[in-house]
N, C-alpha and C. Protein backbone atom coordinates (compact mmCIF):
# COMPACT_ATOMS: atom_id res chain seq x y z
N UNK A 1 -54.76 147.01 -61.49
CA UNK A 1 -55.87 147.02 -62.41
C UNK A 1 -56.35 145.58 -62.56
N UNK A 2 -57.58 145.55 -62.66
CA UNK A 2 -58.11 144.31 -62.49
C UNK A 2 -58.96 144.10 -64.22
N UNK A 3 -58.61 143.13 -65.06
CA UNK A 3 -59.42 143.14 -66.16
C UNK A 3 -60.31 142.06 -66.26
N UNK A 4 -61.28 141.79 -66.58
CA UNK A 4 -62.38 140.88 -66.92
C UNK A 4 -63.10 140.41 -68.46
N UNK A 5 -62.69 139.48 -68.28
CA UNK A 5 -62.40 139.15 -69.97
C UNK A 5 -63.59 137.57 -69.95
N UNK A 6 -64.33 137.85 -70.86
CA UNK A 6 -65.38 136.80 -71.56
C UNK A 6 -63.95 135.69 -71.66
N UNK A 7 -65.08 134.37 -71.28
CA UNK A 7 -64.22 133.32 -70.82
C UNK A 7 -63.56 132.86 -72.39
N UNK A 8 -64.47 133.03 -73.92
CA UNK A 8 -63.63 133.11 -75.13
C UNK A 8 -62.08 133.55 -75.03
N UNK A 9 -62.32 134.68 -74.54
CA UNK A 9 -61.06 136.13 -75.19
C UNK A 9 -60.00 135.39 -73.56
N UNK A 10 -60.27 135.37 -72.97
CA UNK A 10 -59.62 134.88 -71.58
C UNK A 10 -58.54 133.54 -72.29
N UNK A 11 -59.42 132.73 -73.05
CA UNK A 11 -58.71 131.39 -73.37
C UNK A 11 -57.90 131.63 -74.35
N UNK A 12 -58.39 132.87 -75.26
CA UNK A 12 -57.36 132.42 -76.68
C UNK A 12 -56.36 133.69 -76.03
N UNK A 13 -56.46 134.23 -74.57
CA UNK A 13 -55.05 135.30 -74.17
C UNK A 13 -54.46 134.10 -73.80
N UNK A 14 -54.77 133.77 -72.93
CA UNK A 14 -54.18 132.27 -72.28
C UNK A 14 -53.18 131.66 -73.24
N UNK A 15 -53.67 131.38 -74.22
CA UNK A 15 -53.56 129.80 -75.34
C UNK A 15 -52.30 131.24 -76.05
N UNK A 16 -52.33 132.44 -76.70
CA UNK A 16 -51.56 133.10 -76.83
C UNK A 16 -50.23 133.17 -76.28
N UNK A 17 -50.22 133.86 -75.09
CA UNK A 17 -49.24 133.85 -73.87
C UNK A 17 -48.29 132.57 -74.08
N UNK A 18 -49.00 131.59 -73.64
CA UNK A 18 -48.54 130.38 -73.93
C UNK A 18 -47.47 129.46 -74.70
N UNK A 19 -48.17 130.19 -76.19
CA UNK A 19 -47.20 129.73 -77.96
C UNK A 19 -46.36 131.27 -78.02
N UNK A 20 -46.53 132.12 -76.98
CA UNK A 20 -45.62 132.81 -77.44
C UNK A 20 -44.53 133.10 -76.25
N UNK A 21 -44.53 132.04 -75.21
CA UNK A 21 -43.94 132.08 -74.18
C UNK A 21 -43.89 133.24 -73.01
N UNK A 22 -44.69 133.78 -73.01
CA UNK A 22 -44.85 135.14 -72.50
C UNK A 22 -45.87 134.83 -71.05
N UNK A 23 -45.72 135.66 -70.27
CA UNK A 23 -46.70 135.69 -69.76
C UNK A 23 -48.28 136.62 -69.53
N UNK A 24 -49.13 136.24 -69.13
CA UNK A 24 -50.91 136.35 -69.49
C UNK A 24 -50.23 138.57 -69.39
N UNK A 25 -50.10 138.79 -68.51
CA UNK A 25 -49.20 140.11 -68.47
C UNK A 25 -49.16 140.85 -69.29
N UNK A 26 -47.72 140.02 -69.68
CA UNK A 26 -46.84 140.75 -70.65
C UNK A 26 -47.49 140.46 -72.31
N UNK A 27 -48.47 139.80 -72.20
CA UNK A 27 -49.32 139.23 -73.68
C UNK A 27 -50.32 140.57 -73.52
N UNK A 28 -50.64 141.03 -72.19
CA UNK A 28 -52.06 141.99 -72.52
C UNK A 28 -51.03 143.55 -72.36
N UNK A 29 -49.99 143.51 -71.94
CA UNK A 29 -49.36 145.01 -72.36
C UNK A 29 -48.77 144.65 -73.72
N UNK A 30 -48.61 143.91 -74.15
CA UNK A 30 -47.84 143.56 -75.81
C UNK A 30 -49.50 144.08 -76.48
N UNK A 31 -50.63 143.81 -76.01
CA UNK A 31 -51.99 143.72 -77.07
C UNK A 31 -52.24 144.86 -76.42
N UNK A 32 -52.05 145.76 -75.55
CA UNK A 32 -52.39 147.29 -75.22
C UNK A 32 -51.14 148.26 -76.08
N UNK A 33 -50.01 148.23 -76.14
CA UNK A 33 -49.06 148.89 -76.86
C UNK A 33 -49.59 148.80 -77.98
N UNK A 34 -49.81 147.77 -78.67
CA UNK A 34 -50.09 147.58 -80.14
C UNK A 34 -51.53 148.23 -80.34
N UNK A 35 -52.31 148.11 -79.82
CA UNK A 35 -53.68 148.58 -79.46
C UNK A 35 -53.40 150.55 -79.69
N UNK A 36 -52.46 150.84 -78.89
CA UNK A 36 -52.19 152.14 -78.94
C UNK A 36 -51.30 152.39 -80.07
N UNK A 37 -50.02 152.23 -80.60
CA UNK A 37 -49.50 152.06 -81.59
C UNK A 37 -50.28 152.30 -82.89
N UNK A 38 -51.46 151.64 -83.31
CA UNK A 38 -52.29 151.63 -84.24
C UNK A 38 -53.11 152.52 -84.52
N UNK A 39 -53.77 152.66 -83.13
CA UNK A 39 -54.45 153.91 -82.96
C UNK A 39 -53.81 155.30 -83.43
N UNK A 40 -52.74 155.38 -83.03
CA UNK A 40 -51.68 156.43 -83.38
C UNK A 40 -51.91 156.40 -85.13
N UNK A 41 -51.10 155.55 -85.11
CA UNK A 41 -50.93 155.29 -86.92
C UNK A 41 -52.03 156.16 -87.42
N UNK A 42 -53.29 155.46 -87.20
CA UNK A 42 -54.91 155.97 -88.13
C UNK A 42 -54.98 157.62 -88.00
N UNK A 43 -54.71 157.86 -86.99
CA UNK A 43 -55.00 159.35 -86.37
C UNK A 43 -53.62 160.19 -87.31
N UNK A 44 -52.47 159.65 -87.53
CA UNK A 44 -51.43 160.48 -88.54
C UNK A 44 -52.36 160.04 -89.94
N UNK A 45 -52.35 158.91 -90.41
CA UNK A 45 -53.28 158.99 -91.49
C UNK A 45 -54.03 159.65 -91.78
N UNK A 46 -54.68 160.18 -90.75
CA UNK A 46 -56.49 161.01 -90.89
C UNK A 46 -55.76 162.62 -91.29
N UNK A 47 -54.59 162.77 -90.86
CA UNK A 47 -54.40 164.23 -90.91
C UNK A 47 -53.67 164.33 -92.10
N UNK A 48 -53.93 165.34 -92.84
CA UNK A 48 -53.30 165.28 -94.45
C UNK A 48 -52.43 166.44 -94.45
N UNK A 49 -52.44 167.12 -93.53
CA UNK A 49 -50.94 168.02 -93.53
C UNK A 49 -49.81 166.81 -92.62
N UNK A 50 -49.96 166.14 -91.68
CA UNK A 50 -49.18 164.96 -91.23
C UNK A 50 -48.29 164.35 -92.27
N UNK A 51 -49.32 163.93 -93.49
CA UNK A 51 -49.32 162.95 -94.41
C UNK A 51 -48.25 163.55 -95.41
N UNK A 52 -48.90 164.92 -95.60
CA UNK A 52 -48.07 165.17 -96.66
C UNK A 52 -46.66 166.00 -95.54
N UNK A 53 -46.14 166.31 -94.73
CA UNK A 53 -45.20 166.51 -94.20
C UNK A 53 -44.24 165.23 -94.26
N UNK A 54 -44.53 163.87 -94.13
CA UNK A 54 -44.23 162.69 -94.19
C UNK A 54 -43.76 162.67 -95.33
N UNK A 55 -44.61 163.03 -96.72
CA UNK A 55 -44.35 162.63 -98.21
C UNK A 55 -42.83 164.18 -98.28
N UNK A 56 -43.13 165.12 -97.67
CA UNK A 56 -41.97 166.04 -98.44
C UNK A 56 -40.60 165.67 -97.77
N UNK A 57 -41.04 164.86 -96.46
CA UNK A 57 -39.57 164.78 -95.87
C UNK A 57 -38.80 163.37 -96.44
N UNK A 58 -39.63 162.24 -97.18
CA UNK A 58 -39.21 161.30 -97.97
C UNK A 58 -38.63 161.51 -98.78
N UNK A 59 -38.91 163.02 -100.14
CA UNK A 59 -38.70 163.27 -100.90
C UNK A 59 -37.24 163.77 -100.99
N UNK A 60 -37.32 164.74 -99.58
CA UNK A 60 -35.65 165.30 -98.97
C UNK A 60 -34.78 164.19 -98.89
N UNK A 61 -34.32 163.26 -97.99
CA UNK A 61 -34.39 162.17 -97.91
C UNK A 61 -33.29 161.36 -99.16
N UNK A 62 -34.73 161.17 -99.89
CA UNK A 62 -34.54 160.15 -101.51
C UNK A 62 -33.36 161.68 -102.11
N UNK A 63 -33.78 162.95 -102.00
CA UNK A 63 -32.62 163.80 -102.70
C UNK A 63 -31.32 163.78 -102.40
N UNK A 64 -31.13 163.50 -100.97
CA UNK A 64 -29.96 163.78 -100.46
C UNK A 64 -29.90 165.05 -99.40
N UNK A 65 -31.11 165.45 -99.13
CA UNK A 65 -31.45 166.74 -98.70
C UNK A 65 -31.58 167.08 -96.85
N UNK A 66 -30.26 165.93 -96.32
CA UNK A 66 -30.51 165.69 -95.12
C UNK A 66 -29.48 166.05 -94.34
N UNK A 67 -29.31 166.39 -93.15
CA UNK A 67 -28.14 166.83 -92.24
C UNK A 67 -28.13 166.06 -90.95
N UNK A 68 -26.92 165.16 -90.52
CA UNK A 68 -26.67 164.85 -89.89
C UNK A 68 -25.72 165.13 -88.59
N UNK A 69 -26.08 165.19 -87.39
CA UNK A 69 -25.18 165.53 -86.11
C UNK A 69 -25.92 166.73 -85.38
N UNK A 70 -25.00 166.99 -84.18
CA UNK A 70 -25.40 168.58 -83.76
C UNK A 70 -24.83 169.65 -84.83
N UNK A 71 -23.01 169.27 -85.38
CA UNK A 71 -22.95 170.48 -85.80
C UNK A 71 -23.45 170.83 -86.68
N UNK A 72 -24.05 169.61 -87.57
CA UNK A 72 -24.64 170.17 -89.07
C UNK A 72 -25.97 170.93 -88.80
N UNK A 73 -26.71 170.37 -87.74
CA UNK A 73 -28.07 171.26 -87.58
C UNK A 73 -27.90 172.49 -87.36
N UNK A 74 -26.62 172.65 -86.41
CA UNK A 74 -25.91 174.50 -85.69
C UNK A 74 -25.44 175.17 -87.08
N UNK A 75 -25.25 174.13 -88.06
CA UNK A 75 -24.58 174.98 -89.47
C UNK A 75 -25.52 175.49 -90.12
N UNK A 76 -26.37 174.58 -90.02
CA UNK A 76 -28.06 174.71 -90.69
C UNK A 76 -28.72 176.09 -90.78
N UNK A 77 -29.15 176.05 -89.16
CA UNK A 77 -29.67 177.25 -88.62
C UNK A 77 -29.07 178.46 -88.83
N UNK A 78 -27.74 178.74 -88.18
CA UNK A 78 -26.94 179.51 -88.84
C UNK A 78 -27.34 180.01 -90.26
N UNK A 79 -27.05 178.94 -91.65
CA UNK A 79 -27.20 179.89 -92.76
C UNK A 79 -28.45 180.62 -92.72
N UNK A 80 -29.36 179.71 -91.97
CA UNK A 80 -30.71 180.17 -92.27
C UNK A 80 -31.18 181.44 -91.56
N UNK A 81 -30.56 181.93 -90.35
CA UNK A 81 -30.26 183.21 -90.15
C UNK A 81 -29.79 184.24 -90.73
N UNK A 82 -28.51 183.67 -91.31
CA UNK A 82 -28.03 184.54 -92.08
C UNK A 82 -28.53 185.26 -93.67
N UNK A 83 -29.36 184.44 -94.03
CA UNK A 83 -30.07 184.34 -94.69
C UNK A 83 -31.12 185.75 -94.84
């Protein structure tokens, strides 16, 4: 892939890379991950069943309302069958 960058944005990747020891590269997949990363973020934000799935599983969580391992999930399911 070939990118083309205004000689501004070219210098301050450059001058970046640089103070952060990295190379021009690994500075524009570090600013594409993050680029995507964020994007992500806004798009769970935008969705309000996301949001509030987020807020009830905090709430579990802060209760104590959590199961850890394989067997506790196999115990889990179980009651909830049985159920």
């Amino acid at each position: 892939m070939t990118i083309r960058l205004p000689d501004e944005l070219d210098a301050e990747l450059r001058a970046a890379a640089e103070e952060d020891r990295r190379s021009v590269h690994q500075t524009i997949v570090l600013a594409v991950e993050t680029f995507l990363a964020l994007r992500e973020t806004a798009e769970v934000k935008a969705d309000a069943d996301a949001l509030r799935a987020l807020a009830e599983a905090r709430e579990a969580v802060a209760a104590g309302d959590v199961v850890y391992g394989t067997d506790s999930v196999r115990a889990l399911i179980g009651q909830r069958r049985a159920s």
